[in-house]
Protein backbone atom coordinates (compact mmCIF):
# COMPACT_ATOMS: atom_id res chain seq x y z
CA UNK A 1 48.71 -23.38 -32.27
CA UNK A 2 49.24 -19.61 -32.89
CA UNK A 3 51.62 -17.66 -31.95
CA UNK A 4 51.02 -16.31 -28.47
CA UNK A 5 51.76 -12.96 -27.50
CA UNK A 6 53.11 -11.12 -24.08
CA UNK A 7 50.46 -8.87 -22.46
CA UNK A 8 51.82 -6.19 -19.88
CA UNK A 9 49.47 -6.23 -16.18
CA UNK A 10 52.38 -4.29 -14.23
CA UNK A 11 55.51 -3.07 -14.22
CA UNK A 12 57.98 -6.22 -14.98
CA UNK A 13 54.88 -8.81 -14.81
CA UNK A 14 53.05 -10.29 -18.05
CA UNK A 15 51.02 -12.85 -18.72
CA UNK A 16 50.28 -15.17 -21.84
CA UNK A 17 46.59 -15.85 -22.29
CA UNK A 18 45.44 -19.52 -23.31
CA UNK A 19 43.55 -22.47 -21.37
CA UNK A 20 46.46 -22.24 -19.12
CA UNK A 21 47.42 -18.76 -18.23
CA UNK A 22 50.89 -18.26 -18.10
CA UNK A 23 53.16 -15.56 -16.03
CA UNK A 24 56.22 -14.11 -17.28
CA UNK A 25 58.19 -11.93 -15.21
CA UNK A 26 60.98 -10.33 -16.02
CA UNK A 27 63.96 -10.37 -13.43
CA UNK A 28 66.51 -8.00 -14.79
CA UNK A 29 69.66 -8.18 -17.96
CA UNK A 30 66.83 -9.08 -20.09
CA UNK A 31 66.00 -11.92 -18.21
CA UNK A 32 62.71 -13.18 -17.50
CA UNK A 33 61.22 -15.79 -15.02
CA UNK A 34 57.80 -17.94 -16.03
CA UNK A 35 55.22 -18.59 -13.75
CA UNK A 36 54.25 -22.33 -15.57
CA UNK A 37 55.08 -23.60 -19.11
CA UNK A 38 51.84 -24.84 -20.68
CA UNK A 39 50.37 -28.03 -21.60
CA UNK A 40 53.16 -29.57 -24.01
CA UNK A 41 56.19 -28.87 -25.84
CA UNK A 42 54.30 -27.05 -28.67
CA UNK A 43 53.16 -24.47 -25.85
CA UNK A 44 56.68 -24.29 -24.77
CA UNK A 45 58.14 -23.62 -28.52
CA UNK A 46 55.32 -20.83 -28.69
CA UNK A 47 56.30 -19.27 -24.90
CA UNK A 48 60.34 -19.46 -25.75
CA UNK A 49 59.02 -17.79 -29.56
CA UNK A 50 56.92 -15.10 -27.63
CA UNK A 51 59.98 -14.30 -24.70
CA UNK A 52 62.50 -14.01 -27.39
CA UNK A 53 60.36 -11.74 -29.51
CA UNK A 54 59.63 -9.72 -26.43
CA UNK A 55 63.76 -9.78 -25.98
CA UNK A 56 63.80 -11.81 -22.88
CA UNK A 57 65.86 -14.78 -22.13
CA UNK A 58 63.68 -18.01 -20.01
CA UNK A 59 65.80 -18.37 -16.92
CA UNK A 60 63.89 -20.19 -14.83
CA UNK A 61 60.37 -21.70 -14.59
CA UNK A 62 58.29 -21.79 -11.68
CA UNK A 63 55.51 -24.54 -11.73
CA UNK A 64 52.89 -24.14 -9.42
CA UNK A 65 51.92 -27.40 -9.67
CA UNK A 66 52.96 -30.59 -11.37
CA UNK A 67 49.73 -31.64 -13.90
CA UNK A 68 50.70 -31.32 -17.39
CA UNK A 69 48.89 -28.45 -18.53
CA UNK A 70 50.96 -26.58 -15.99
CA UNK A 71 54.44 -27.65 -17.06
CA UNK A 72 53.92 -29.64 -20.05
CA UNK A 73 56.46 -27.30 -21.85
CA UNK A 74 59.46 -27.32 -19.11
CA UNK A 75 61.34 -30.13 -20.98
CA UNK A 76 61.08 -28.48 -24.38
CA UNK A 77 62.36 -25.16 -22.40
CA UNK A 78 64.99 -26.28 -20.07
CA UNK A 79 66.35 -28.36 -23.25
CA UNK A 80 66.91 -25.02 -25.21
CA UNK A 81 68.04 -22.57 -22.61
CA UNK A 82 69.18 -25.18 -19.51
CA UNK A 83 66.78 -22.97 -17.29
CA UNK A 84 66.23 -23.96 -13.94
CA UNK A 85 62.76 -25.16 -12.94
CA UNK A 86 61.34 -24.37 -9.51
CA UNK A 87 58.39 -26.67 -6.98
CA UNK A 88 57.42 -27.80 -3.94
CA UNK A 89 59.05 -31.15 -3.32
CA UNK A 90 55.51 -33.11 -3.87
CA UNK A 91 54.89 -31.50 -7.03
CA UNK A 92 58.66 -31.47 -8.30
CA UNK A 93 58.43 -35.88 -7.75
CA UNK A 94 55.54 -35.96 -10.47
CA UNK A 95 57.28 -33.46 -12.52
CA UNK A 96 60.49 -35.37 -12.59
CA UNK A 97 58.81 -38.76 -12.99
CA UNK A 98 55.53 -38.13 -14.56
CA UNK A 99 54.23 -41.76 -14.60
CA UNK A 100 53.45 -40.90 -10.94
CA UNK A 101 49.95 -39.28 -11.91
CA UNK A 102 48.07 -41.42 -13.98
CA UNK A 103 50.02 -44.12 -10.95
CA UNK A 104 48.26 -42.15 -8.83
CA UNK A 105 44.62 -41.26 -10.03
CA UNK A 106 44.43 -45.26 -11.18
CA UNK A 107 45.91 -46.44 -7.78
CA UNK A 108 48.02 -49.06 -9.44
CA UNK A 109 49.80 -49.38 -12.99
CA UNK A 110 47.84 -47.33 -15.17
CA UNK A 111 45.85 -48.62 -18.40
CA UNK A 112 47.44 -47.70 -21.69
CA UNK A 113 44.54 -45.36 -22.24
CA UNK A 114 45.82 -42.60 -19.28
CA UNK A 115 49.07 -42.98 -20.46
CA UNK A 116 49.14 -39.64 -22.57
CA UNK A 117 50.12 -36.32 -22.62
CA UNK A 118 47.12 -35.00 -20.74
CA UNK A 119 48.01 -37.09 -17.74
CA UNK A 120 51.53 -37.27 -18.26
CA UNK A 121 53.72 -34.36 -19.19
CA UNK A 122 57.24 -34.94 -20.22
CA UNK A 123 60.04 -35.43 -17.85
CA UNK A 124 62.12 -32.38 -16.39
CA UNK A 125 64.63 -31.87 -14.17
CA UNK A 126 63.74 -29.98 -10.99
CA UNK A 127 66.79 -27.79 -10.23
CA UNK A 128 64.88 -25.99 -6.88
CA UNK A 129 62.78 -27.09 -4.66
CA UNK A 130 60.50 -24.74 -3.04
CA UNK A 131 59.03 -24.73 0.35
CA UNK A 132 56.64 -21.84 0.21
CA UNK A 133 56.42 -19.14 1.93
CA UNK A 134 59.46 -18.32 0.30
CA UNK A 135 61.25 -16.21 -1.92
CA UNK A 136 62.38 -18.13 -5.22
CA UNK A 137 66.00 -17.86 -5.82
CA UNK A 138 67.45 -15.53 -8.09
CA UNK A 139 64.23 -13.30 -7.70
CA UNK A 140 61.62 -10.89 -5.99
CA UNK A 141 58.73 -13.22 -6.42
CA UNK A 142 57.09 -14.65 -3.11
CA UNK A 143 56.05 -18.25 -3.38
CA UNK A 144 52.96 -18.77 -1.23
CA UNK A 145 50.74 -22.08 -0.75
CA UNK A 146 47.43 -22.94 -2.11
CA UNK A 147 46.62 -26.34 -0.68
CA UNK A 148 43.39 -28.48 -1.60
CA UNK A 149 43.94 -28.63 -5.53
CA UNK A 150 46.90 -31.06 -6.25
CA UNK A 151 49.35 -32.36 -3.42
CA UNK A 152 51.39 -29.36 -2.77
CA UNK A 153 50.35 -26.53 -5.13
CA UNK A 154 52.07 -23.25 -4.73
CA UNK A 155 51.10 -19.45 -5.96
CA UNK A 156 53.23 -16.75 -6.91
CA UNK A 157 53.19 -13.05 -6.09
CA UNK A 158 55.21 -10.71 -7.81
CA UNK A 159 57.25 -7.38 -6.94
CA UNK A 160 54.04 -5.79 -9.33
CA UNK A 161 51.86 -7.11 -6.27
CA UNK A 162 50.08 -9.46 -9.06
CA UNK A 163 49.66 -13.10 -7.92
CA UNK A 164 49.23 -16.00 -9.86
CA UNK A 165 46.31 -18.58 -8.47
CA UNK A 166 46.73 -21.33 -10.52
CA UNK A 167 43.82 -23.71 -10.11
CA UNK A 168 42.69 -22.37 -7.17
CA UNK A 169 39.29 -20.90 -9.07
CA UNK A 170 37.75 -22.02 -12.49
CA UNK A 171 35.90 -19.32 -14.57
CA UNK A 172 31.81 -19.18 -14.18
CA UNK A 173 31.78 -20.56 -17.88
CA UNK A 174 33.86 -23.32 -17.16
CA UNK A 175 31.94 -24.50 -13.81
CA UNK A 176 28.64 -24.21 -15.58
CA UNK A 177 29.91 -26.47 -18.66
CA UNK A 178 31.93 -28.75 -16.58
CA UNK A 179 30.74 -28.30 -13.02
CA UNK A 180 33.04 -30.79 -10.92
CA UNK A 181 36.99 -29.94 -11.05
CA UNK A 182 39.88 -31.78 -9.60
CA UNK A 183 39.94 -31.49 -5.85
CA UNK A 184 42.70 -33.45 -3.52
CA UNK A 185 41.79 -31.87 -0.10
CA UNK A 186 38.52 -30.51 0.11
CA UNK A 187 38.75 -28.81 3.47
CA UNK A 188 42.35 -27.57 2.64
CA UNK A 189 40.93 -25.92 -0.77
CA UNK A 190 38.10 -24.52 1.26
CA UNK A 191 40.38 -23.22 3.32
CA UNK A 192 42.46 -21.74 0.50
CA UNK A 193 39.11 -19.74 -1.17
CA UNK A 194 39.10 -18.21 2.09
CA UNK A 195 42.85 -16.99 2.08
CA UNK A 196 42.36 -15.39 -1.77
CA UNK A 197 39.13 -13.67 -0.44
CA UNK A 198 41.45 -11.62 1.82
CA UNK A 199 44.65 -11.28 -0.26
CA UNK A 200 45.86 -8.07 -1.34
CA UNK A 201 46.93 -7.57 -4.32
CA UNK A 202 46.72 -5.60 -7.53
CA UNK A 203 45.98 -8.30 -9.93
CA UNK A 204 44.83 -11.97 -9.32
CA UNK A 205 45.61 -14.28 -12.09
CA UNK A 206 43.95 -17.46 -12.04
CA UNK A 207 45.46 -20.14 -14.27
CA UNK A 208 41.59 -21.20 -15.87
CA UNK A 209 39.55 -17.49 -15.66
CA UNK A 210 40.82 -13.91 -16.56
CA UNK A 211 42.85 -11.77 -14.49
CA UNK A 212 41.26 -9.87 -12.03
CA UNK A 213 41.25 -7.36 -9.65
CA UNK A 214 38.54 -8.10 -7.37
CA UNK A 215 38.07 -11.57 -6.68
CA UNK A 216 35.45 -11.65 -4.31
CA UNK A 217 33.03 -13.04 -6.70
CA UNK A 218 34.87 -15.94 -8.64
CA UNK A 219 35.81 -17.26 -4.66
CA UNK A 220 31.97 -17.13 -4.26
CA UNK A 221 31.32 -18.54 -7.16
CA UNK A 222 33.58 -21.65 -7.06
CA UNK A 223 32.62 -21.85 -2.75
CA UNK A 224 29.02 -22.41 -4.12
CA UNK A 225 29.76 -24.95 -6.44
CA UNK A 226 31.86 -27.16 -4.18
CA UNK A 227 28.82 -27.28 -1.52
CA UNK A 228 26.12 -27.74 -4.46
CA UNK A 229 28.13 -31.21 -4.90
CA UNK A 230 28.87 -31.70 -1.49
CA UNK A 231 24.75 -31.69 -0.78
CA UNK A 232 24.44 -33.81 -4.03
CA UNK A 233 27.22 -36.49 -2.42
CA UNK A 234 25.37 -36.65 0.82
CA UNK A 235 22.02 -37.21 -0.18
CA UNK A 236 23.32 -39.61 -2.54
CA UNK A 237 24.58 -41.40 0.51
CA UNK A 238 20.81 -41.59 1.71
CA UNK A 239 21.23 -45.43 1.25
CA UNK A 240 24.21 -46.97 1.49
CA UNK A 241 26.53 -46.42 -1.82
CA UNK A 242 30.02 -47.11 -3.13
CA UNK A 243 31.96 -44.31 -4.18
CA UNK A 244 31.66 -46.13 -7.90
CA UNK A 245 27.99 -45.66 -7.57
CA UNK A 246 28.27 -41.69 -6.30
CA UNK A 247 30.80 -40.93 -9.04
CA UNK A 248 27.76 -42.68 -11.64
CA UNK A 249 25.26 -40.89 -10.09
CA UNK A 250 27.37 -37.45 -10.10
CA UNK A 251 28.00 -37.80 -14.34
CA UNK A 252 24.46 -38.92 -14.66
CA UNK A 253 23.31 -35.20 -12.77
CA UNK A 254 25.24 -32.68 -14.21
CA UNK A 255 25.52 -34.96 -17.69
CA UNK A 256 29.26 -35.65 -17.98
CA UNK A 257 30.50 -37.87 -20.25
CA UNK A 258 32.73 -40.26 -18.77
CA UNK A 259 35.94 -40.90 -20.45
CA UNK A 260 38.95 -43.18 -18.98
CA UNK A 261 40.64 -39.50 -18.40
CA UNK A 262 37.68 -38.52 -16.53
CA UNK A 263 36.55 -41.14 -14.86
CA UNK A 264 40.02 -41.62 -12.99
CA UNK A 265 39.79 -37.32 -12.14
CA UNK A 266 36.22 -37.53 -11.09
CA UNK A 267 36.78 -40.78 -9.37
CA UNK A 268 39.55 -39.56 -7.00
CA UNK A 269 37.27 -36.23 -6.76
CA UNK A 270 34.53 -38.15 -5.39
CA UNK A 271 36.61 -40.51 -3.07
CA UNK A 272 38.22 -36.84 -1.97
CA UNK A 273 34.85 -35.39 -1.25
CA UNK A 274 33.90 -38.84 0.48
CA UNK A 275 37.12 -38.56 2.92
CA UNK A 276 35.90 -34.74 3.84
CA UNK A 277 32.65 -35.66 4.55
CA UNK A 278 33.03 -38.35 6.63
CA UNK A 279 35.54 -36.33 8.63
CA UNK A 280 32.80 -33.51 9.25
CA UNK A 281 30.72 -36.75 10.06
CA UNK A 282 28.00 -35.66 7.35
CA UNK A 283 28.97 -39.45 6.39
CA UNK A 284 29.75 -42.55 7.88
CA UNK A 285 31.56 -45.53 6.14
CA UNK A 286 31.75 -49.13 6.83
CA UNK A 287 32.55 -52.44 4.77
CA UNK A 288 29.97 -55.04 3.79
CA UNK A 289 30.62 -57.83 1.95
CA UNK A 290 33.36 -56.96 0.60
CA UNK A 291 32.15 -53.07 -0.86
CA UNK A 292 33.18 -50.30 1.04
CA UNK A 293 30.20 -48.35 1.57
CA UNK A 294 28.97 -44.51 2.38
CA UNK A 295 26.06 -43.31 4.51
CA UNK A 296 24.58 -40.26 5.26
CA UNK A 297 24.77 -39.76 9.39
């Protein structure tokens, strides 16, 4: 990896660019305060390089949520500077035990093939837990929560008035080479778009697109693409299916190739986008024979 390099958006707030943007914000005494860690402890060697270089000292991290390319680089950190590490009390029981995710996405013991880094970050100790909105200790940065992603994801909005999104948007690029991204609550992310389309702030940093300062498109942008598989979902449903047989369908339309990783992240996805619509009674469910199955009302 090469070296990564601070880049100034306001005052006291800077981020690192990379597939996971990172915040670093600088608290006073030459201290600094990151907003996420990266995706291993390489990233987190390169971020503890960059501070030091930049003549800050890491003391604290603040994850906004707990997958691994969000705080895959807390253990390396807290190891070398015994920082504390800040999240919401969902995300802070997958960072401390990271076993929990692949537990989770598999829904039972996980196979030895989603037992990796991408799925499973390494252990850290969660000094603070968080219970947004809140001020994090020891700082002028407002914690503020972005349900519908990952269990209980949280944002961050500095004193610079720039707030970090984490993965509450993906890039254009990104949607039109991937086009389905993790989703836990559907109507709670929905929900979400529509409380970043009204924020106010300087700068908007999403964790997977650049920093902006008008984010009225990228919300559009990312709204669109959740209905577009919503409508794909439903008349999928036209006859009866099993979520198995939507998530086949789904890779077979917008020609994903399914590994064990993504199988397990577009599976729950689908089964996500399942519970939604049934609750806005677009679908019904019922078991037969055994297969629980999906119907367009």
């Amino acid at each position: 990896m090469a070296a990564l390099t601070l880049e100034r958006l306001a005052g006291q707030t800077w981020i690192v660019r990379g597939p996971t943007n990172v915040g670093v914000v600088e608290t006073g005494q030459g201290e600094a305060l990151l907003i996420d860690s990266g995706n291993d402890g390489d990233a987190g060697r390169k971020l503890l390089r960059a501070c030091e270089s930049a003549g800050l000292r890491i003391r604290g991290i603040a994850n906004t949520h707990s997958n691994a390319d969000h705080c895959g680089g807390n253990a390396f950190i807290q190891a070398r500077t015994q920082c504390r590490i800040m999240a919401t009390a969902a995300e802070a029981a997958f960072i401390e035990e990271p076993r929990l995710e692949p537990s989770y996405l598999w829904g039972g013991f996980p196979l030895p093939s989603l037992r990796h880094k991408f799925l499973m970050a390494e252990a850290s100790r969660v000094t603070d837990v968080i219970a947004p909105p809140c001020l994090l200790p020891g700082s002028e940065v407002r914690a503020l929560p972005l349900p519908g992603h990952f269990l209980a994801m949280a944002g961050f909005m500095t004193s610079d008035s720039v707030f970090f999104a984490a993965d509450t948007m993906a890039s254009p690029e990104i949607l039109a080479k991937y086009h389905v991204f993790y989703l836990y609550d559907v109507a709670a992310f929905l929900a979400t778009l529509d409380t970043l389309a009204g924020l106010e702030a300087e700068w908007i940093v999403p964790s997977h697109a650049p920093p902006t300062r008008d984010v009225g498109a990228l919300v559009q942008v990312n709204r669109a693409k959740i209905l577009e598989i919503a409508s794909y979902i439903v008349e999928a449903c036209a006859a009866p299916a099993t979520s198995e047989k939507v998530l086949a369908g789904l890779a077979a339309h917008f020609h994903i190739e399914l590994t064990h990783t993504q199988y397990v992240l577009l599976g729950s996805t689908v089964r996500s986008y399942l519970a939604w619509l049934v609750q806005e009674k677009s679908l019904s469910s019922r078991i037969e024979e055994g297969y629980l199955l999906f119907e367009r009302s």
